[in-house]
Structure formats: C-alpha cells, structure tokens
Protein backbone atom coordinates (compact mmCIF):
# COMPACT_ATOMS: atom_id res chain seq x y z
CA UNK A 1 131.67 113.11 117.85
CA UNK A 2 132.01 113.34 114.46
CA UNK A 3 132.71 110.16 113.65
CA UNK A 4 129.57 108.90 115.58
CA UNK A 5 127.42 111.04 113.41
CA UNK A 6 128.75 109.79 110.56
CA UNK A 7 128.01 106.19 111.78
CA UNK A 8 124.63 107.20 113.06
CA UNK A 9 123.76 108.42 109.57
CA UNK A 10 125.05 105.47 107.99
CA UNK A 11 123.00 103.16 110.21
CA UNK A 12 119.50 105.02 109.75
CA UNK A 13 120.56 105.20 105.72
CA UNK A 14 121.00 101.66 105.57
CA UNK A 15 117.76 100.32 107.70
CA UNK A 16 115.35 102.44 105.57
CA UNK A 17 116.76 101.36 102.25
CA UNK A 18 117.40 97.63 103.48
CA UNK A 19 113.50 96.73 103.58
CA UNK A 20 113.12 98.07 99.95
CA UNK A 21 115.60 95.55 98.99
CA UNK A 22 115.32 93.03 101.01
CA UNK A 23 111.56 92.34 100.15
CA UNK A 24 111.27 92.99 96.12
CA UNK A 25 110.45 89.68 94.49
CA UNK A 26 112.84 88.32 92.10
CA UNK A 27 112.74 89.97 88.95
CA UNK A 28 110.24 92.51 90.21
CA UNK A 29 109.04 95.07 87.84
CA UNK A 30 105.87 97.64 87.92
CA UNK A 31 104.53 100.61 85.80
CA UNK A 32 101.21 102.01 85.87
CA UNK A 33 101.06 102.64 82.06
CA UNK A 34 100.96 99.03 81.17
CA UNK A 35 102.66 95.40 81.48
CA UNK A 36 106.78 95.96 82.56
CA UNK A 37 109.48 93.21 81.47
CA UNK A 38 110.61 92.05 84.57
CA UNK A 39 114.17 93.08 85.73
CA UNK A 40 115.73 89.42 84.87
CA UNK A 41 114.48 86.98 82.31
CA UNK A 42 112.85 83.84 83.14
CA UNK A 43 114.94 81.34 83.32
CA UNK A 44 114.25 77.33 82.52
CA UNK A 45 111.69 75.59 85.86
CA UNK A 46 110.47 79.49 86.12
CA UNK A 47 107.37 81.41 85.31
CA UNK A 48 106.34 84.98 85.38
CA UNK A 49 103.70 86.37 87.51
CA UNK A 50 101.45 89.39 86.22
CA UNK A 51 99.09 90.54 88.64
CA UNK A 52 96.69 94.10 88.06
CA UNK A 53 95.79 96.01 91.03
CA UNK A 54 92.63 98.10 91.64
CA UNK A 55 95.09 101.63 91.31
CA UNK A 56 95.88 100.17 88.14
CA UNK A 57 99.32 99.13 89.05
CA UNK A 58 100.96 96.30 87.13
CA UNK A 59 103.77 94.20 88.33
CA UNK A 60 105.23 90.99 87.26
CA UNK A 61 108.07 88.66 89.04
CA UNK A 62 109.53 85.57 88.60
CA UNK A 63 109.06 82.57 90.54
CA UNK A 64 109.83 78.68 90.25
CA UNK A 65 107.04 76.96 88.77
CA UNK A 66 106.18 75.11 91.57
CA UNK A 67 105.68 77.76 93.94
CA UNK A 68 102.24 80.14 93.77
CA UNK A 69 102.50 83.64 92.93
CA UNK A 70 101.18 85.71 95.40
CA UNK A 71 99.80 89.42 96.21
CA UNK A 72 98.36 91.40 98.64
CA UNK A 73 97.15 94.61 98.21
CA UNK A 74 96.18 95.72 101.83
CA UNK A 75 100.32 95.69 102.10
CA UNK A 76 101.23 98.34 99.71
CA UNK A 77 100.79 95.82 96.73
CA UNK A 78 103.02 93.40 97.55
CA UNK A 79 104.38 90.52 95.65
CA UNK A 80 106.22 87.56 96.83
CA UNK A 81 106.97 83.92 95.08
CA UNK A 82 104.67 81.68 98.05
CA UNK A 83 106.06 78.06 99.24
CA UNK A 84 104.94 75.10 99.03
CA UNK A 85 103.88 73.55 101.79
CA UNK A 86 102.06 77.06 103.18
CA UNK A 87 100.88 78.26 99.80
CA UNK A 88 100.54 82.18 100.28
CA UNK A 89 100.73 82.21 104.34
C-alpha cells in the first residue's frame, strides 16, 4: 500500500511539473521589471526574441533565424520558436 502511494505521488508530481518543462522556449527568460538575458546565449544561425505584454511582462527566447518568433497572450503569455512551413499555427 505503501509503496503504491509513493508511486501515486510520484506520478501526479511528475505530470504537473512535466508541462512547465516541456513547453518553455529555448532559452526562455521573463521579469516584469525590465528586459531578462535569456537562460542560454545565442548561438551562431540564432536570434533572440523580445516580446512586451499588456501586464507588462517581458520575455525573450531564442530561436533559429529562420523560424518566426511567436506569442500568444490569451495562453498565459506564451512563447514558442514557430516553423516554417505553418508560420505561428
């Protein structure tokens, strides 16, 4: 019984902190005082998105300079590196 506990815990610990992880942007940084340095540096075919939000939320990431930075603030202020061929889809 014990044991299953434990491995119930684990389980529920894991799936709420996974999403946090999973969906940060690479080299995602915010503060609400002013511009962060991203958590990496920006490496050579890379550039750094900045993006404002109306809360006055900054956050920068990195993404290949090919691909569109993109943000959406109906989903919590998100930030993702877009594709492509879909753009910001």
């Amino acid at each position: 019984m014990l044991l299953r506990s434990l491995g119930l815990f684990v389980l529920t610990v894991s799936l709420a902190v996974a999403p946090t992880l999973a969906f940060a942007a690479d080299g995602e940084a915010q503060s609400s005082a002013g511009w962060p340095k991203p958590t990496r540096s920006v490496q050579s075919g890379e550039k750094l998105c900045k993006y404002k939000f109306s809360d006055g939320l900054h956050k920068v990431w990195v993404c290949k300079k090919e691909e569109p930075c993109c943000q959406w603030e109906l989903l919590n202020n998100y930030v993702k590196c877009g594709s492509t061929i879909t753009g910001c889809l």
